[in-house]
Every structure is written in structure tokens, then in C-alpha cells.
Protein backbone atom coordinates (compact mmCIF):
# COMPACT_ATOMS: atom_id res chain seq x y z
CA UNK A 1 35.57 162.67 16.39
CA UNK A 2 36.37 161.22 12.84
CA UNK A 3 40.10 161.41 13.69
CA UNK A 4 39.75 159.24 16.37
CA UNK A 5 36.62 156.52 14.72
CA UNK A 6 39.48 155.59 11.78
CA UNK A 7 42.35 154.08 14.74
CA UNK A 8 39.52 152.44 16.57
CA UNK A 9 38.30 150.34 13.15
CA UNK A 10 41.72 149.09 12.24
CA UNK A 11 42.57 148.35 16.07
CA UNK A 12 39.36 145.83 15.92
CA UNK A 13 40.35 144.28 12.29
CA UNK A 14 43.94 143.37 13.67
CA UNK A 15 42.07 142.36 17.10
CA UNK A 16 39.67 139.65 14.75
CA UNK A 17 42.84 138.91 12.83
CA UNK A 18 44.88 137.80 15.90
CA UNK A 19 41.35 135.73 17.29
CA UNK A 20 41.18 133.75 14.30
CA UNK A 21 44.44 132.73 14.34
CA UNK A 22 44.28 132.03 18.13
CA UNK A 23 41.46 129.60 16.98
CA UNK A 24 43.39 128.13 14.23
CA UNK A 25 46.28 127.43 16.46
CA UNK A 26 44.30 125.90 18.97
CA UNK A 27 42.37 123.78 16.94
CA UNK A 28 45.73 122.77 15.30
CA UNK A 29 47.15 121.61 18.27
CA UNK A 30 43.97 119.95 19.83
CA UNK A 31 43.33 117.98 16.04
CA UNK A 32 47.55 116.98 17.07
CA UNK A 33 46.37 115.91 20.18
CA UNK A 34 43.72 114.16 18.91
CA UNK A 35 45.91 112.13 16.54
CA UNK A 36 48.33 111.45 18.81
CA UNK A 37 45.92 109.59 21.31
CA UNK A 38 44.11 107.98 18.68
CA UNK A 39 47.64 106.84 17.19
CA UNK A 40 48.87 105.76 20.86
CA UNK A 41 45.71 103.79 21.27
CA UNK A 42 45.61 102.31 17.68
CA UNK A 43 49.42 101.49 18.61
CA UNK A 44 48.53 99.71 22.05
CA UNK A 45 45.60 97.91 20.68
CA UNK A 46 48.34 96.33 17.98
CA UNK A 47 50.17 95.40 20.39
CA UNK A 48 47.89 94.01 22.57
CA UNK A 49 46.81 92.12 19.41
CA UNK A 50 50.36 90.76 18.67
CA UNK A 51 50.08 87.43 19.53
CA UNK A 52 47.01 86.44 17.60
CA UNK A 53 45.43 85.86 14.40
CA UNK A 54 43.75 89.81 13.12
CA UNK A 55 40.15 89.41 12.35
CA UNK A 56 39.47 88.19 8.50
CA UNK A 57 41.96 85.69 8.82
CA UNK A 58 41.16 81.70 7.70
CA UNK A 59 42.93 78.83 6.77
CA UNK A 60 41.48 77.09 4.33
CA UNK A 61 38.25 78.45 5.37
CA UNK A 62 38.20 78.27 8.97
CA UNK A 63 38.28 81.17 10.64
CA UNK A 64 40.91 81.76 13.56
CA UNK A 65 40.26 85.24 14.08
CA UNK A 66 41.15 85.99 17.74
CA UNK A 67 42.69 82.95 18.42
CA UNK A 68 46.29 82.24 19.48
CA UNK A 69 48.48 80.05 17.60
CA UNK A 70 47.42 76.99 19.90
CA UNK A 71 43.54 77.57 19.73
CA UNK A 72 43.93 78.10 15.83
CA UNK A 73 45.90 74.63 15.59
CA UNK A 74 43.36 72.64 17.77
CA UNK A 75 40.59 74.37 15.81
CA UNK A 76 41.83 73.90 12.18
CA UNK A 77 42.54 69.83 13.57
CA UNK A 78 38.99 69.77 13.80
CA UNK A 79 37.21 71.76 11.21
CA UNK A 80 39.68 70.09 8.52
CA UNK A 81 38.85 66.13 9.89
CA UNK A 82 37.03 65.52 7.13
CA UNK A 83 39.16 66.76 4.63
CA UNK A 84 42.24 65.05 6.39
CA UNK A 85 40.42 61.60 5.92
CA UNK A 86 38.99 62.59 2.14
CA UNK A 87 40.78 60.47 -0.25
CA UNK A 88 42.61 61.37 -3.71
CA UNK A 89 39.86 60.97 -6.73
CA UNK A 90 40.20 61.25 -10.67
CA UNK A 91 36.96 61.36 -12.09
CA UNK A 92 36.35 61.10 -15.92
CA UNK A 93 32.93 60.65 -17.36
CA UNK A 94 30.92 58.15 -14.59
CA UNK A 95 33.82 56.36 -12.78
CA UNK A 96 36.22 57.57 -10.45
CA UNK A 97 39.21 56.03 -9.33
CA UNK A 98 40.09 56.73 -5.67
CA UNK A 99 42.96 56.26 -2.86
CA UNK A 100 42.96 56.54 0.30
CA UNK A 101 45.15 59.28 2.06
CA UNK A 102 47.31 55.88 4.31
CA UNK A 103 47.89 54.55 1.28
CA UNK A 104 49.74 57.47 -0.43
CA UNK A 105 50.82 58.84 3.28
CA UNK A 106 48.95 61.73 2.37
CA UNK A 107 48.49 64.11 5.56
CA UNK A 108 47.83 67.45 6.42
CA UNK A 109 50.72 69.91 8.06
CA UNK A 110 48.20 71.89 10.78
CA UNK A 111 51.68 73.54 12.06
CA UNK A 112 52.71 74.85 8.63
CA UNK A 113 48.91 75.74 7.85
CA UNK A 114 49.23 77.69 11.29
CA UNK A 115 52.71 79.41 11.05
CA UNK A 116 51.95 80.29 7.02
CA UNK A 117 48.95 82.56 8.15
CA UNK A 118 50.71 84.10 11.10
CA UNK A 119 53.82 84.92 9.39
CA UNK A 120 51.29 86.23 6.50
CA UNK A 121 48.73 88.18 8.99
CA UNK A 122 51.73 90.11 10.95
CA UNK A 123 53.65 90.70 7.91
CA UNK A 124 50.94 93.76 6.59
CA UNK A 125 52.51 97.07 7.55
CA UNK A 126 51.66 98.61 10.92
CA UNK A 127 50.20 101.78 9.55
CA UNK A 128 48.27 99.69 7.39
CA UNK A 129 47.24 97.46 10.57
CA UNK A 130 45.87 100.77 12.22
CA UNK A 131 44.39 101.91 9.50
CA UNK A 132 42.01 98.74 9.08
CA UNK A 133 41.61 98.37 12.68
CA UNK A 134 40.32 102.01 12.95
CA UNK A 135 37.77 101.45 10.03
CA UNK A 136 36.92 97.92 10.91
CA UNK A 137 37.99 96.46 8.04
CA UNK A 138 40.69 93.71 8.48
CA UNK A 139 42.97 92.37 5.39
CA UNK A 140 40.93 89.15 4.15
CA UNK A 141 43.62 85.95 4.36
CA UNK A 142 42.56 82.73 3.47
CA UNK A 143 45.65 80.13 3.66
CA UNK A 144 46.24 77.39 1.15
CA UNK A 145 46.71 73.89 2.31
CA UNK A 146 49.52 72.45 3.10
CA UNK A 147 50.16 68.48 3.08
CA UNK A 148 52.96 66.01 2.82
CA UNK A 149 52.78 63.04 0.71
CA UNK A 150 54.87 60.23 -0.67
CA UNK A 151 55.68 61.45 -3.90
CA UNK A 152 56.68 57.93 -5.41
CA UNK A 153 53.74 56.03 -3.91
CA UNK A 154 51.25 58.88 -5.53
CA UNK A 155 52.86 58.44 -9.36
CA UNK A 156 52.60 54.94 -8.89
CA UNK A 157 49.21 54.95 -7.90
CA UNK A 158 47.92 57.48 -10.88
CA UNK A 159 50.34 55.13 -13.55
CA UNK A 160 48.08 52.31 -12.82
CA UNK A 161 44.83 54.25 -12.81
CA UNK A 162 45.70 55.98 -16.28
CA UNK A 163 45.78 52.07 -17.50
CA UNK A 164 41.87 51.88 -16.65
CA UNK A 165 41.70 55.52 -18.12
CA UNK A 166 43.08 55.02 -21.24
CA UNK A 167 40.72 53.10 -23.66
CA UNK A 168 40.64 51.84 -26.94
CA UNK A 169 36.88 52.87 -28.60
CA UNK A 170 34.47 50.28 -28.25
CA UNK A 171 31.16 49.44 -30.49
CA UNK A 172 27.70 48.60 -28.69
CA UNK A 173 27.02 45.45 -28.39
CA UNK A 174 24.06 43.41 -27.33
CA UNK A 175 25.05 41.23 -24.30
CA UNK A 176 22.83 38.12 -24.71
CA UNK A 177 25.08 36.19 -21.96
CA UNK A 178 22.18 35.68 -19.55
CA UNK A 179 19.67 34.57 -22.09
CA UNK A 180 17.73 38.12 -22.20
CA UNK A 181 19.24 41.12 -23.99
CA UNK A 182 21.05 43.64 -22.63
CA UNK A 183 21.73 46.38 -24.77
CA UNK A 184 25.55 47.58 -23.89
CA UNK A 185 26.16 51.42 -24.85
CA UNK A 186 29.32 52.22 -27.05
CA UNK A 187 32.04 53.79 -25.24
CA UNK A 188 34.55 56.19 -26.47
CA UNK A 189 38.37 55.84 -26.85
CA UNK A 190 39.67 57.57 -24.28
CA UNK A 191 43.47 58.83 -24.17
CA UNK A 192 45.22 60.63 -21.35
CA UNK A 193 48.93 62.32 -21.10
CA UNK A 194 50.28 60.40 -17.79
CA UNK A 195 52.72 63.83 -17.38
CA UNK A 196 49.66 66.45 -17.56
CA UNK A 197 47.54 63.91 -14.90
CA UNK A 198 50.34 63.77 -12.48
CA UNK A 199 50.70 67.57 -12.76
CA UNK A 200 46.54 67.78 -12.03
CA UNK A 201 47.03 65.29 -9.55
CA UNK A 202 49.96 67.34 -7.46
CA UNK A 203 48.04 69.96 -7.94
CA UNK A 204 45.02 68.34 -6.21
CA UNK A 205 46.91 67.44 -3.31
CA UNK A 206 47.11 71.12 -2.44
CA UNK A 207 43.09 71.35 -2.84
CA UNK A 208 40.60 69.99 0.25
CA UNK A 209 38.63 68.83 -2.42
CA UNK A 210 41.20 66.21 -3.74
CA UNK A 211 39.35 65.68 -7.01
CA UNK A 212 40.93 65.51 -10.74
CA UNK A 213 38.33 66.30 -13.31
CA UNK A 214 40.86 64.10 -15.77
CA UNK A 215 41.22 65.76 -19.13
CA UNK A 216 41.13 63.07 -22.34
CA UNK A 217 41.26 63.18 -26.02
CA UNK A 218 38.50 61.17 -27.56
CA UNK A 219 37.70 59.02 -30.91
CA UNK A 220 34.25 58.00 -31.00
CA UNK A 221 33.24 54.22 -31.31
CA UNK A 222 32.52 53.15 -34.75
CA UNK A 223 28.94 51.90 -33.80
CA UNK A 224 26.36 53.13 -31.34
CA UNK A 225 23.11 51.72 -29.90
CA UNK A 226 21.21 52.96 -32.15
CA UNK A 227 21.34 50.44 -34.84
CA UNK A 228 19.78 47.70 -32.71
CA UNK A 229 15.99 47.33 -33.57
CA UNK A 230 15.05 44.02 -33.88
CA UNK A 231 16.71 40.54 -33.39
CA UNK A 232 16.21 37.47 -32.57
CA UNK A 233 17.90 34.62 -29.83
CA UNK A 234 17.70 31.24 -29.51
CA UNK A 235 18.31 29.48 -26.58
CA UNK A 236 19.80 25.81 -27.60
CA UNK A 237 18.67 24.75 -23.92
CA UNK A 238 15.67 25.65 -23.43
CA UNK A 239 14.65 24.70 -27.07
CA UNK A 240 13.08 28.27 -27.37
CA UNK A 241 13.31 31.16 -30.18
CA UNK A 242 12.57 35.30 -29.03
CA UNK A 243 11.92 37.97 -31.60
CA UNK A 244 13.11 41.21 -29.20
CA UNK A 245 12.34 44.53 -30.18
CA UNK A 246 15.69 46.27 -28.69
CA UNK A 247 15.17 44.66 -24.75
CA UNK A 248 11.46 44.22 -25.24
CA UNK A 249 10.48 40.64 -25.92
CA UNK A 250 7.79 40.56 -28.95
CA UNK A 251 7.38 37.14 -28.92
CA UNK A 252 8.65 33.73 -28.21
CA UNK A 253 7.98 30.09 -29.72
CA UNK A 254 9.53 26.85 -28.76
CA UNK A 255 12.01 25.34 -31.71
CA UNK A 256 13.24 21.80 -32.41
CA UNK A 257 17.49 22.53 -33.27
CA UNK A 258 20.20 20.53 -34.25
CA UNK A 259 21.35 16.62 -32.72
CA UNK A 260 24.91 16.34 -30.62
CA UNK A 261 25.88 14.79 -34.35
CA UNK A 262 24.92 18.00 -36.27
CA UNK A 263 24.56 20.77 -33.73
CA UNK A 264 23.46 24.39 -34.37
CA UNK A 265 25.98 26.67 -34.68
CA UNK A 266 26.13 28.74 -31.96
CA UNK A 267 27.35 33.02 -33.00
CA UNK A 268 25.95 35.93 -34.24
CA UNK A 269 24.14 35.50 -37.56
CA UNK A 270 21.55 37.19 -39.74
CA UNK A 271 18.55 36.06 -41.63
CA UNK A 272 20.00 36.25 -45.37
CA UNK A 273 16.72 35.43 -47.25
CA UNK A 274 12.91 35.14 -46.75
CA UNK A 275 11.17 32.02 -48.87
CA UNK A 276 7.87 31.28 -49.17
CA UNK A 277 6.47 27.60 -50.07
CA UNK A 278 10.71 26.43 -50.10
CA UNK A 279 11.73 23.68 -52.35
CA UNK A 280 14.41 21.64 -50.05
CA UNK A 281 17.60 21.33 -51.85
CA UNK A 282 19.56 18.22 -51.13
CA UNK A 283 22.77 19.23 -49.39
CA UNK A 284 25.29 16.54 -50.59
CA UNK A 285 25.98 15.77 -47.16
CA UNK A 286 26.24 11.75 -45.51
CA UNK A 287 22.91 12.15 -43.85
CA UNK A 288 21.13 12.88 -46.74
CA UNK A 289 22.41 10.72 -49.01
CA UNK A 290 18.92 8.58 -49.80
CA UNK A 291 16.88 11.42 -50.34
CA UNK A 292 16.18 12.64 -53.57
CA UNK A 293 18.21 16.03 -55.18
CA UNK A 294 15.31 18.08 -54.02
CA UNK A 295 11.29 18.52 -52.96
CA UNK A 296 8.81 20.51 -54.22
CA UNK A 297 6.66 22.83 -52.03
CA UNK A 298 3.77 20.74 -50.62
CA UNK A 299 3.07 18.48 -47.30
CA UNK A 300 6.26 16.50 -47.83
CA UNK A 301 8.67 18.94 -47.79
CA UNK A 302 11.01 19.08 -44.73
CA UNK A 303 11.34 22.67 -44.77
CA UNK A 304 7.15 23.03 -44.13
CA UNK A 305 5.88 26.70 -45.54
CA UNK A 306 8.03 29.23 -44.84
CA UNK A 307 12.37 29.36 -44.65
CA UNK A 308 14.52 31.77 -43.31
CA UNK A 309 18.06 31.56 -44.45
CA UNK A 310 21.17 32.38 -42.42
CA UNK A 311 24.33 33.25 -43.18
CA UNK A 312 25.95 30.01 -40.91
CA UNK A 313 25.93 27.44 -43.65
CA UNK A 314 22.93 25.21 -44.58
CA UNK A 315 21.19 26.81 -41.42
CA UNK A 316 17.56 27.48 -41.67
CA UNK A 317 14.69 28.74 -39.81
CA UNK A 318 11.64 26.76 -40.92
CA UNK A 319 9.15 25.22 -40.64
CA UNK A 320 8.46 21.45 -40.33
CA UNK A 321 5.88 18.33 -40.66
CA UNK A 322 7.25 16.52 -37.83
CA UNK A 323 5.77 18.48 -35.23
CA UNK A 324 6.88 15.96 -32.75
CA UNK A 325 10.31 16.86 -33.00
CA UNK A 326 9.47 20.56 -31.44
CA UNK A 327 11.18 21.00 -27.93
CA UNK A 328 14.47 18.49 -28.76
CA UNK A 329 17.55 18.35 -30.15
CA UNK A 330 17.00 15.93 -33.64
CA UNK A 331 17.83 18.68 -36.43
CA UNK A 332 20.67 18.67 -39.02
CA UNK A 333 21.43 21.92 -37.57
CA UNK A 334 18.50 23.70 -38.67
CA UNK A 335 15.52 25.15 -36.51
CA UNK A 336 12.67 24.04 -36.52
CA UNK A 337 9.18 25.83 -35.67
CA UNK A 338 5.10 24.57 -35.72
CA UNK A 339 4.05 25.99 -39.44
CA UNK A 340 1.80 28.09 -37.83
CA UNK A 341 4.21 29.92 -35.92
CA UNK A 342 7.57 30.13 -38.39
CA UNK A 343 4.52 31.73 -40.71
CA UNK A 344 3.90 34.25 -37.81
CA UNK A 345 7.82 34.90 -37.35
CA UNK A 346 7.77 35.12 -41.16
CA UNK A 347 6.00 38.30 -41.13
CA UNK A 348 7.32 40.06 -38.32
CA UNK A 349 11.30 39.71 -39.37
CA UNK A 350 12.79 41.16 -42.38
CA UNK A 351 16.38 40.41 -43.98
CA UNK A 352 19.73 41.60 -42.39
CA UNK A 353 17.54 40.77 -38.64
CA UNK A 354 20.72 39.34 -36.59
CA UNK A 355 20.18 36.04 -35.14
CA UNK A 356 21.82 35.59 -32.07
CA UNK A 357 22.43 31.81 -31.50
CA UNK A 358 23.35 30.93 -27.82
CA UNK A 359 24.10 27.44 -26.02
CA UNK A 360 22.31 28.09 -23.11
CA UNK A 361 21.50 30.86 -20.76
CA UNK A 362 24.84 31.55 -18.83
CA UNK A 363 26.77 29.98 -21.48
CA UNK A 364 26.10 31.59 -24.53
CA UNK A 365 28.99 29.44 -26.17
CA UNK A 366 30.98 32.84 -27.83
CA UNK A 367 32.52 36.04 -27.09
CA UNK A 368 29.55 38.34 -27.07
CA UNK A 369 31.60 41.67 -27.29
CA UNK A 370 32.72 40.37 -30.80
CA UNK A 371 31.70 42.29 -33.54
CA UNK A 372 30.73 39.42 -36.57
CA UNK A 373 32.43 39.17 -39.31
CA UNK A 374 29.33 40.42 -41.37
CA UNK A 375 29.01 43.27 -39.41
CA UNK A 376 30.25 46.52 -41.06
């Protein structure tokens, strides 16, 4: 019995032995078999695809996944209208500067957009194909845009526009032109390389936004805003004198100021000195020729109780004892106020206030961007 139990065992090892490898062959060849359908199916569905755009694919962010080369033409002519019509901007600070895409021919090429993302879509290896097709993963392509332009017309256009760009620095100034402050801000100098903004610009071109963020050195202005605090204008006209806080009227009186014969000076001044109880000081000049060298303070004097001296020759602020005269045009230049109110005015002003002497509103009779010549 034990002679024959030892045969029997290793007849039923070799018997498992040949099984298992039975089962590994089969599996072998069915896993083959497996692989070769998938890879025949994988293969016809490529080639069913051929023809049209693989999922993932855009141009210049429209999808045209699915689509033939026709359908992905019509729909990129639509989706891209408004970029089409968008025109060319440089924007620096607040302003922009813009053109129109008929006046630099600027257009879109849909068939070059179209071909570009084909020719890039199809051009991924096969295996590589099947491989994202089987995990549902397609090859993200997003193509650039692609326009024609005339080249000279768009140089031209950005030399002219760097002309605005370009700046020299310029102070704040207070803009009295319509009779009521405005208080203009200080603006930078401004400097831009014409080569590097062309380079931006070509580069735009190629970018549905269209939009140069324009890239400047700067020198800052030599005075801001800030210095402005109060001032004073007076309005020839309208016979009228405004103490301003900045753009905020603190109050207004009417004036008598100077004849056609001896008019007041119209500019930028600034009150020079501050006198209290004046003694008038004969100026030499034709009209005052019978009047004594000076007066004392007291009711006679021409210059009443208070004087504020400018820095335009002879030119006062005072007050007078011809009250009459308020509201015409009968000075030597000077201006004249009721004593009540050039002794309110005294009070509220201090030296170095600028005067700001104007022929009428609309007509301020000077260049108000100057800076004056006392101004540092």
C-alpha cells in the first residue's frame, strides 16, 4: 500500500502544476484578446474622430470640440464678434488712447485660427490619442489669436499717441478762468520709450483684449495741491472781492478798483504786508501831484483803517471814506472796500495769501497755468 500512495501524490502535484499553467495560458491569451479589441476599437473610434476637433480643444476660448472644420469656423466668427470689433487701447494712469480696428486694418484670420488648432489637435501621437480617449481625458488646446494688420498704419498711430503720453511735470494750479476756483491737481512727467510701446503694442494685437497697460518713467511735479489754503479773487467786472478757503467761498464783499486811466493789474499776486491805521504815502505820480507828501491815520486818510499791500506796485487793499465809489471803476489802481468790511477781511487773511486778480469771469486777462514769478 505505501509503495503505491508515494506515485499517486507526485502524479497529482504535476497534475495541479500543468492546471495552473493551463489557467495562466488562458488568461494570457484572453487579457491578448482583450487588448486587441479594446486597441481595434480605440483605433476605429480615432478614426472615426479624424475629421474633427478632439474634445478639450478651444480657440481662444471657444470651444470646438466635436465640430468639423466648417462648424468650428462659423462658430469662432461668432463667439469672437466682439473681439473682432474691440479696438486697440493704451491706457496709462486715467486716459486711454484708442483706435479703431478699420483704421489700422486690424482683422482677425478665423481660417488660420481654425487650421492652427487642427494641425495642433491631430499632431499628438496616436497612442497618446487612445490613451486619453480611453481615460476620458483629452489634451487641453487653447489657440492663440491670429490677426493681420497694417504694420505702418499701427506705428504711426502709437507715434502720435506717445506725443500725448509723454509729458513734461506740471505744478497745481488754481484755475480761476470762470470766476470760481477750481483747484487743478499736479500731474507727473511722464516719459515713454516709443520702441518698448510698439513692442507692447504688437504684442497686444495678438491678445483679444487689445489693451497696453503703457509702462513710463516718472519725475514728480515740483508743487502739489496741497499748498493751496486760502486766497483771494477779484473779479474787475463784477466789482466784487472772495476770500476762498481752497474751493469753498468764505466770504465775499463788493470793491471799488482802478479807472480805464489807472486800471488794476490783473495776475497772480500776494498780500505783502498787513497795516493798521495806514499813513498814505504820496506816490510821486501825475495824479497826485496836489496832495501833500503824506496823511496821517484819521478820517481823512484815503487809505480808511486798514491796508493790505501787494506785491503789483502801489496796489492796495483798503479801505476808503468815499464809500460812494464802492461798485465802480474810479481807483488809482487800488481796491477799495466799506471800512467795516476791509477790517473784517483784515482779520481773516494773513501775509503770503495769493491774490488772484482777474478781468472778468471768462476772461481772466492771464495765463492761469503760469506759475508767478514769486512763487517758489
Amino acid at each position: 500500500m505505501k509503495a503505491v500512495g508515494i506515485p499517486a501524490k507526485s502524479l497529482g502535484w504535476l497534475s495541479d502544476k500543468k492546471l495552473s499553467r493551463v489557467i495562466l495560458v488562458l488568461g494570457g491569451l484572453l487579457l491578448l484578446a482583450f487588448l486587441a479589441v479594446m486597441l481595434t476599437y480605440l483605433l476605429i473610434q480615432d478614426a472615426f474622430a479624424f475629421g474633427a476637433f478632439p474634445s478639450g480643444v478651444k480657440i481662444v476660448g471657444v470651444k470646438v470640440g466635436g465640430l468639423n472644420k466648417t462648424e468650428a469656423l462659423q462658430k469662432v466668427r461668432t463667439d469672437l464678434a466682439d473681439v473682432a470689433s474691440k479696438p486697440l487701447t493704451l491706457k496709462i494712469d486715467d486716459e486711454e488712447y484708442k483706435v479703431s480696428p478699420e483704421e489700422i486694418k486690424l482683422t482677425l484670420d478665423y481660417e488660420a485660427m481654425v487650421e492652427k488648432a487642427y494641425d495642433k489637435a491631430w499632431s499628438v501621437n496616436i497612442f497618446e490619442r487612445m490613451f486619453r480617449r480611453f481615460l476620458n481625458r483629452p489634451k487641453d488646446i487653447n489657440e492663440s489669436l491670429v490677426s493681420t494688420d497694417d504694420r505702418d498704419r499701427v506705428h504711426g498711430w502709437v507715434s502720435e499717441a506717445i506725443n500725448s503720453i509723454n509729458r513734461h511735470p506740471h505744478d497745481a494750479y488754481i484755475d480761476v478762468t470762470s470766476g470760481k476756483p477750481v483747484i487743478v491737481k499736479a500731474k507727473d512727467g511722464r516719459s515713454a520709450s516709443l520702441e518698448e510701446l510698439i513692442a507692447d503694442t504688437e504684442a497686444a494685437l495678438r491678445r483679444p483684449d487689445r489693451t497696453v497697460n503703457v509702462h513710463v518713467g516718472r519725475v514728480p511735479p515740483g508743487m502739489t495741491d496741497e499748498v493751496f489754503g486760502k486766497f483771494i479773487i477779484i473779479n474787475l467786472a463784477e466789482h466784487k472781492l472772495t476770500l476762498y478757503q481752497r474751493e469753498q467761498p468764505l466770504a465775499e464783499f463788493p470793491v471799488a478798483c482802478g479807472s480805464a486811466q489807472y486800471p488794476t493789474p490783473v495776475g497772480i499776486w500776494k498780500i505783502v504786508s498787513k497795516q493798521r491805521n495806514p499813513t498814505w504815502r504820496n506816490p510821486g505820480t501825475a495824479w497826485a501831484r496836489s496832495m501833500p507828501p503824506s496823511i496821517p491815520p484819521g478820517p481823512g486818510n484815503p487809505l480808511g483803517t486798514r491796508a493790505l499791500a501787494l506785491n503789483a506796485s502801489g496796489v492796495l487793499i483798503h479801505g476808503t471814506p468815499s464809500p460812494w465809489s464802492i461798485g465802480s471803476s474810479v481807483s488809482h489802481g487800488c481796491v477799495r472796500m466799506y471800512m467795516s468790511n476791509v477790517e473784517q477781511l483784515f482779520e481773516m487773511v494773513e501775509e503770503n495769501t495769493p491774490v488772484y486778480v482777474i478781468k472778468a469771469a471768462g476772461d481772466p486777462g492771464f495765463d492761469v497755468t503760469r506759475k508767478p514769478f514769486w512763487q517758489s
